[in-house]
PDB file of N, CA and C in Angstrom:
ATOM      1  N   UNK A   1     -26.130   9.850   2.370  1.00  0.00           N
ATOM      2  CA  UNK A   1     -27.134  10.332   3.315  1.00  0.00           C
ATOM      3  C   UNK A   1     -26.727   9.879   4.720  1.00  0.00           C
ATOM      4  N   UNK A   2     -26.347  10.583   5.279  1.00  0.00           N
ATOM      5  CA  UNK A   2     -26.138  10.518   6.996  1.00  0.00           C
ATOM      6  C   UNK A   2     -27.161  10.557   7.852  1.00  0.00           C
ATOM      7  N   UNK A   3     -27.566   9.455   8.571  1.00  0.00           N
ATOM      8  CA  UNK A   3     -28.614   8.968   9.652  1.00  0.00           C
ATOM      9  C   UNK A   3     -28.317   9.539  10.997  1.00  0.00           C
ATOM     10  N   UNK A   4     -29.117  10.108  11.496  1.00  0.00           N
ATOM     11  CA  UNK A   4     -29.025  10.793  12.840  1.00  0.00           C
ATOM     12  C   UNK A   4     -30.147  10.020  13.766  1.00  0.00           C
ATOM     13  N   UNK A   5     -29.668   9.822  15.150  1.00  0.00           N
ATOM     14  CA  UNK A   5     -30.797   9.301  16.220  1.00  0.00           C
ATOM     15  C   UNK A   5     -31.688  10.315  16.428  1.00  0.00           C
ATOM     16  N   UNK A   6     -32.270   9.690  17.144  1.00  0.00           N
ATOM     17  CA  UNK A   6     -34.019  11.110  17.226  1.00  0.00           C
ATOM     18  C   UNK A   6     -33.272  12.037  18.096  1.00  0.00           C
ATOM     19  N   UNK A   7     -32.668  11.686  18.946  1.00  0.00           N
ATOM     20  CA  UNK A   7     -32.030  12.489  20.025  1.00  0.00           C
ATOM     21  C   UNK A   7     -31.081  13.769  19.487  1.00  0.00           C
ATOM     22  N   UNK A   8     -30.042  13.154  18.395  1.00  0.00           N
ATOM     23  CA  UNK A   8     -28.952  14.134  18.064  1.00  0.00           C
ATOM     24  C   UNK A   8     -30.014  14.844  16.707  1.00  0.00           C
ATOM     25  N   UNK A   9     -31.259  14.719  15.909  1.00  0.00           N
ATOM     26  CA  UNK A   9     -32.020  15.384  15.148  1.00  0.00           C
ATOM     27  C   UNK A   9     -32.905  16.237  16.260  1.00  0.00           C
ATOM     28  N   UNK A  10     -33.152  15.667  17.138  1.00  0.00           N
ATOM     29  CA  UNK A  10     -33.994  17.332  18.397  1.00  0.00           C
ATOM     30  C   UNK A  10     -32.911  17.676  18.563  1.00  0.00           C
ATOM     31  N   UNK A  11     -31.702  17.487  18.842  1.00  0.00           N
ATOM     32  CA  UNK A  11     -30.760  18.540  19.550  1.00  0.00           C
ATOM     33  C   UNK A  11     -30.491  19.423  18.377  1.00  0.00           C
ATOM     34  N   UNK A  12     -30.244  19.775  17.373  1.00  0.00           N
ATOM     35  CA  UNK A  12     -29.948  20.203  15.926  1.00  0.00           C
ATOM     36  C   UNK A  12     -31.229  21.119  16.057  1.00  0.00           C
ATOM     37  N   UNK A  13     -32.546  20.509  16.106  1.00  0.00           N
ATOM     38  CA  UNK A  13     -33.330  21.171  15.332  1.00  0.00           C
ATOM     39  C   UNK A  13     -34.136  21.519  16.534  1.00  0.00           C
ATOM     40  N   UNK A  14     -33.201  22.011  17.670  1.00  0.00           N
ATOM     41  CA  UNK A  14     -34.455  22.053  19.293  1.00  0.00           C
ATOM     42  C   UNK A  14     -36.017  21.882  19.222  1.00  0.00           C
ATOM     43  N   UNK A  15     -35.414  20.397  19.442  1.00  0.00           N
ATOM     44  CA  UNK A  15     -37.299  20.243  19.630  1.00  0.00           C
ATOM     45  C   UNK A  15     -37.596  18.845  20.396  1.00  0.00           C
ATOM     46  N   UNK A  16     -38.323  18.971  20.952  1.00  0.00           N
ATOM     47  CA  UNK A  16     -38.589  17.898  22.111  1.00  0.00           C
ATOM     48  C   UNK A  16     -38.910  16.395  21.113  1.00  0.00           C
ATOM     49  N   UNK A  17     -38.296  15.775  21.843  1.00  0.00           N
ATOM     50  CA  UNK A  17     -38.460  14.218  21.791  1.00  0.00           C
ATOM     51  C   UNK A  17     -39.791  13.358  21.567  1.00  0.00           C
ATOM     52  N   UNK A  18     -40.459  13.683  22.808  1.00  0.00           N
ATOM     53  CA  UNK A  18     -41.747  13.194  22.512  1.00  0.00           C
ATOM     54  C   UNK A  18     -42.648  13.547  21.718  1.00  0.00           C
ATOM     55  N   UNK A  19     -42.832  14.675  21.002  1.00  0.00           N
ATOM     56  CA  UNK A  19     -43.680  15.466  19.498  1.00  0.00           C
ATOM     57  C   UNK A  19     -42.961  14.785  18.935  1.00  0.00           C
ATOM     58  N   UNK A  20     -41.386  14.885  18.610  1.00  0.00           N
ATOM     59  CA  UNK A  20     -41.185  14.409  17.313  1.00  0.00           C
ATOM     60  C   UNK A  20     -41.529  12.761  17.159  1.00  0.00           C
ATOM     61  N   UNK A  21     -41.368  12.015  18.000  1.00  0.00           N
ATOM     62  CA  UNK A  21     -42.088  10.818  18.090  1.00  0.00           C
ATOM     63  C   UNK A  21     -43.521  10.532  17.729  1.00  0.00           C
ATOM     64  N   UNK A  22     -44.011  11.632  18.208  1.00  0.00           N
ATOM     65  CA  UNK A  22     -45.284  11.612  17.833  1.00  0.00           C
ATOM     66  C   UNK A  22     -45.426  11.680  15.969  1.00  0.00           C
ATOM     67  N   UNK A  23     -45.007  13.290  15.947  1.00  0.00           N
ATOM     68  CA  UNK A  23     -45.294  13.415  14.718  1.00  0.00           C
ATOM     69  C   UNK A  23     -44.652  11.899  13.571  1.00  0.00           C
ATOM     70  N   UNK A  24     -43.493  11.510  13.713  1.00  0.00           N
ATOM     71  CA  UNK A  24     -43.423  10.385  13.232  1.00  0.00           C
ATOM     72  C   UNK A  24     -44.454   9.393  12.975  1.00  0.00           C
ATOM     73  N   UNK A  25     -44.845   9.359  14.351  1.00  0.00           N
ATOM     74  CA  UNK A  25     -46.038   8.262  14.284  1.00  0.00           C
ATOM     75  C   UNK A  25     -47.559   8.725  13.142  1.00  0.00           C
ATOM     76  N   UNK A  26     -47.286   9.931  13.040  1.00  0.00           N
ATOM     77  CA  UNK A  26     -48.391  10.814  12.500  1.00  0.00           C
ATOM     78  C   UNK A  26     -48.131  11.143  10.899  1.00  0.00           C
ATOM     79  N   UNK A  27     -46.545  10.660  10.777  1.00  0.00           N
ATOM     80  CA  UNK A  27     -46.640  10.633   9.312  1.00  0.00           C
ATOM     81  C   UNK A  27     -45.939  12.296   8.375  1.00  0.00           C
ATOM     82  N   UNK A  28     -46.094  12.968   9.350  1.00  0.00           N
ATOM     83  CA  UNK A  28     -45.257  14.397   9.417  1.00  0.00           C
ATOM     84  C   UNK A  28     -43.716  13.995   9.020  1.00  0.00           C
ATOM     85  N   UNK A  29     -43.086  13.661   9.776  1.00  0.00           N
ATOM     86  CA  UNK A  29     -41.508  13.534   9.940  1.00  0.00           C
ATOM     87  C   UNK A  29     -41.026  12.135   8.949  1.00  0.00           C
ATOM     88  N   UNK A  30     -40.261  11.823   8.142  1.00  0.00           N
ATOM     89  CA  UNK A  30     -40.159  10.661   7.792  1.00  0.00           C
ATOM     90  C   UNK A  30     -38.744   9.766   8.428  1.00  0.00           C
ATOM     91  N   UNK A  31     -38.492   8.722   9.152  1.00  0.00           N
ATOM     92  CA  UNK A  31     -38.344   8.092  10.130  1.00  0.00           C
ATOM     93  C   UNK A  31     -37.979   6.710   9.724  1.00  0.00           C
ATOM     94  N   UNK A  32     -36.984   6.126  10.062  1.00  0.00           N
ATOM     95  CA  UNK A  32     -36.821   4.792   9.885  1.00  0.00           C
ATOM     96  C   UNK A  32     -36.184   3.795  11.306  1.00  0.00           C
ATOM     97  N   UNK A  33     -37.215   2.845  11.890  1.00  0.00           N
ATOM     98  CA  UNK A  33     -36.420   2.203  12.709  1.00  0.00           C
ATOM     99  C   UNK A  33     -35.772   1.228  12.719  1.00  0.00           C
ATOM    100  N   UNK A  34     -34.894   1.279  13.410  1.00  0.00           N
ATOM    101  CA  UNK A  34     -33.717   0.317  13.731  1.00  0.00           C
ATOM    102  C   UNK A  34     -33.213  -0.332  14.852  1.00  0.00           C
ATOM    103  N   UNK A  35     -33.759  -1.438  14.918  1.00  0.00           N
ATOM    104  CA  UNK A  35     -33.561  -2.109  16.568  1.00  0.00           C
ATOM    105  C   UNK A  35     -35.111  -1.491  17.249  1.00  0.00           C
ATOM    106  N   UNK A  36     -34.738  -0.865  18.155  1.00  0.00           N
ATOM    107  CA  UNK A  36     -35.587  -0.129  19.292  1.00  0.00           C
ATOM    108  C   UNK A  36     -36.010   1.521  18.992  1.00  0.00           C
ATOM    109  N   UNK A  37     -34.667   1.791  17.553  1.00  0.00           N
ATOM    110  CA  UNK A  37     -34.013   2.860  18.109  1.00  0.00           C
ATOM    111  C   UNK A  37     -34.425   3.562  17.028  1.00  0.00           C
ATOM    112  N   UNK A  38     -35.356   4.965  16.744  1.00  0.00           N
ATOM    113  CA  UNK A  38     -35.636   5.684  15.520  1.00  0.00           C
ATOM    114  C   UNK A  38     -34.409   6.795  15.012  1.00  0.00           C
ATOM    115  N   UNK A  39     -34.321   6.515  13.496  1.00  0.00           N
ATOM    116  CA  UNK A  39     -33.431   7.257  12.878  1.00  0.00           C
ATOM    117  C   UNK A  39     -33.799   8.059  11.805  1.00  0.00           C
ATOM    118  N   UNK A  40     -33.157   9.513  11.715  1.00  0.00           N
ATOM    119  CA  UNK A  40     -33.835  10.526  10.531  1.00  0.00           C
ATOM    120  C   UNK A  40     -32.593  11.115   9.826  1.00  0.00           C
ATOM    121  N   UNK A  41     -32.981  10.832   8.638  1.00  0.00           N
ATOM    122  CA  UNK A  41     -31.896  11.813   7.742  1.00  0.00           C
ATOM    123  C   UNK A  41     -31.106  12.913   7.934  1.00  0.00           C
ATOM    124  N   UNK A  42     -30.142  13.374   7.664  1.00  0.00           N
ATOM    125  CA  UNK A  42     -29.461  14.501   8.118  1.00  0.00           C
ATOM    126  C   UNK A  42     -30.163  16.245   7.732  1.00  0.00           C
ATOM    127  N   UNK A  43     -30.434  15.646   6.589  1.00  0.00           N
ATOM    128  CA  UNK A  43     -31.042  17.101   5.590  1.00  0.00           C
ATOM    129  C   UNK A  43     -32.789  16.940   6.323  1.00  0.00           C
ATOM    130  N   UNK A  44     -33.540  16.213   7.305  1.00  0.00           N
ATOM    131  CA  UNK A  44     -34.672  16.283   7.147  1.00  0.00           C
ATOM    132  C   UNK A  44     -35.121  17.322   7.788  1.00  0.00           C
ATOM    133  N   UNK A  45     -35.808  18.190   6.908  1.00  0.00           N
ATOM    134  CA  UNK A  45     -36.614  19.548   8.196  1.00  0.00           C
ATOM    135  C   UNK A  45     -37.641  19.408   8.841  1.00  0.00           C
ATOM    136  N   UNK A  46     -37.468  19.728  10.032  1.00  0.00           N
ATOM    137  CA  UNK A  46     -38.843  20.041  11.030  1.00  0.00           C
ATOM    138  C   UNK A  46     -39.955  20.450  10.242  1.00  0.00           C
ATOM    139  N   UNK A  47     -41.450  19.747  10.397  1.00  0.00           N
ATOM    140  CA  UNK A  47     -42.391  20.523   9.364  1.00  0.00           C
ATOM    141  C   UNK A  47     -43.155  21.994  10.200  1.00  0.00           C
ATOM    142  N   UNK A  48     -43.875  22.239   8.845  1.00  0.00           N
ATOM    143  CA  UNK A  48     -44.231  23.414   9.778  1.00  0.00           C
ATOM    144  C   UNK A  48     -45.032  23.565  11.184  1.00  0.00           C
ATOM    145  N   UNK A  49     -44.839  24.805  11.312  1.00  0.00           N
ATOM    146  CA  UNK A  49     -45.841  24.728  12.936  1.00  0.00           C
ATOM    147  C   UNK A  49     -47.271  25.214  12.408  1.00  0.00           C
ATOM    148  N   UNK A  50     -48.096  24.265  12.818  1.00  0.00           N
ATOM    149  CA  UNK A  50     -49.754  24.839  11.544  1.00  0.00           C
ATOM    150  C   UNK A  50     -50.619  25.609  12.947  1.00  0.00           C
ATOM    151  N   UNK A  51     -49.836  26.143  14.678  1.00  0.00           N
ATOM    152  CA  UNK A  51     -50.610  26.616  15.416  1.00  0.00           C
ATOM    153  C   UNK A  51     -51.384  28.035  14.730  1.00  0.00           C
ATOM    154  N   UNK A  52     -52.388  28.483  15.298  1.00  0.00           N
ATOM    155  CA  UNK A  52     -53.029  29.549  15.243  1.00  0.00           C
ATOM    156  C   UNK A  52     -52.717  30.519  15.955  1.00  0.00           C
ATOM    157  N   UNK A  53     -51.782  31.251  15.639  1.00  0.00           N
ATOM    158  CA  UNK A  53     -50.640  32.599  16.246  1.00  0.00           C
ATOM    159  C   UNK A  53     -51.466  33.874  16.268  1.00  0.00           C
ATOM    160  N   UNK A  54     -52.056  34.033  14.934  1.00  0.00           N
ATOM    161  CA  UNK A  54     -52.696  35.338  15.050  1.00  0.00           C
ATOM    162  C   UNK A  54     -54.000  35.827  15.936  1.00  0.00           C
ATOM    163  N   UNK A  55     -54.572  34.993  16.510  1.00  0.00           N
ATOM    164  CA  UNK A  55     -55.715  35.416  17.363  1.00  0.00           C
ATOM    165  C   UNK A  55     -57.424  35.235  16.499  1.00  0.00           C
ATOM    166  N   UNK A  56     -57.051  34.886  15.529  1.00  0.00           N
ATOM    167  CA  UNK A  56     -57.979  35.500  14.705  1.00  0.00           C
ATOM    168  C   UNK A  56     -59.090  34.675  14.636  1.00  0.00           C
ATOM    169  N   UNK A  57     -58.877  32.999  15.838  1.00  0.00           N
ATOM    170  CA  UNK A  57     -59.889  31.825  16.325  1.00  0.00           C
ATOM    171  C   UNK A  57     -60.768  32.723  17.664  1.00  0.00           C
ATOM    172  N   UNK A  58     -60.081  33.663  18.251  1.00  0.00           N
ATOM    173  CA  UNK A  58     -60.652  33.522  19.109  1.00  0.00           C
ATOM    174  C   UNK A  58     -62.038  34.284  19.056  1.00  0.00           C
ATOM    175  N   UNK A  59     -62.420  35.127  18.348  1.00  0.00           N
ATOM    176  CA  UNK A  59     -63.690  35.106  17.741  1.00  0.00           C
ATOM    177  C   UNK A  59     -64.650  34.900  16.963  1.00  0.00           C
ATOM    178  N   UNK A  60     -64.494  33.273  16.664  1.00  0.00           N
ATOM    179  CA  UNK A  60     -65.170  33.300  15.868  1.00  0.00           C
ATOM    180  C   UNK A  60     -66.518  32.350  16.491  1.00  0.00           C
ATOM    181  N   UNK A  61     -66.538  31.536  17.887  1.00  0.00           N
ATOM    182  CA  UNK A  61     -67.760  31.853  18.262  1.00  0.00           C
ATOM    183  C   UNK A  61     -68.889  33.281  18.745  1.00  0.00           C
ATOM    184  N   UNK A  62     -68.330  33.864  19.003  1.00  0.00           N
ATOM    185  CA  UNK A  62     -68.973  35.365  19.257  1.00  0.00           C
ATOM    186  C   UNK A  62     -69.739  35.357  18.223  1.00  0.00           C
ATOM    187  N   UNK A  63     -69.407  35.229  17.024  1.00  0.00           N
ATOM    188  CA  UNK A  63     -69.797  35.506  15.602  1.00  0.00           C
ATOM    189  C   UNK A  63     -71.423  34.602  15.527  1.00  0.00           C
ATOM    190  N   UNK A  64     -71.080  33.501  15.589  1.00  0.00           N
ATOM    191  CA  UNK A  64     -71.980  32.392  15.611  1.00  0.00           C
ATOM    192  C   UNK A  64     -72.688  32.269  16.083  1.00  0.00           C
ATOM    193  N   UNK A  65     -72.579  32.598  17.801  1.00  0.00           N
ATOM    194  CA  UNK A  65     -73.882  32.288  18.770  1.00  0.00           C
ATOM    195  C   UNK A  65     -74.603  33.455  18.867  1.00  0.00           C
ATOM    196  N   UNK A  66     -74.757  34.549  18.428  1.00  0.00           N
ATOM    197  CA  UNK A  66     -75.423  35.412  18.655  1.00  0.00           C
ATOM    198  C   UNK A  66     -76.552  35.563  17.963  1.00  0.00           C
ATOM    199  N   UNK A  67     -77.842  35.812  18.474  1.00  0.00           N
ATOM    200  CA  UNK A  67     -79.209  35.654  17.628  1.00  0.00           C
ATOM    201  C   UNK A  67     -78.892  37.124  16.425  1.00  0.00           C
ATOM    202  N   UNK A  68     -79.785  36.275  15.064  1.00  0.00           N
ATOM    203  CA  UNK A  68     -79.864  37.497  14.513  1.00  0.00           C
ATOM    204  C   UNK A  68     -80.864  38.397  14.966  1.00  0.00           C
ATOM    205  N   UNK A  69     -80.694  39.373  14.169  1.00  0.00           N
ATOM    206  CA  UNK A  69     -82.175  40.752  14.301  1.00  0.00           C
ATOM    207  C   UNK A  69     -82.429  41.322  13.230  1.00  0.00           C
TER     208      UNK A  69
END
């Protein structure tokens, strides 16, 4: 198993530094430190992206606040 720095695992898998730090901290990414310095497996994948792409939040107060009849 080949250990990569956080730096050369965002450059591989373009993705910013500070999320993946985060997500580490969050338990998403699995992560081992060393010294100062965080290290991730070679094979480890980015997890998914869980944003809301389809639109399909943006009405759902409309739904809610409106009196019945």
């Amino acid at each position: 198993m080949e250990l990569l720095s956080l730096s050369e695992w965002c450059a591989i898998h373009k993705k910013d530094p500070g999320n993946v730090r985060r997500l580490i901290q969050q338990g998403r990414i699995p992560a081992q430190k060393i010294g100062n310095q965080w290290v991730i497996a070679s094979d480890t994948l980015p997890p998914a992206d869980r944003r809301i792409k389809s639109g399909k939040y943006k009405n759902w107060r409309k739904s809610s606040t409106q009196p019945e009849e």
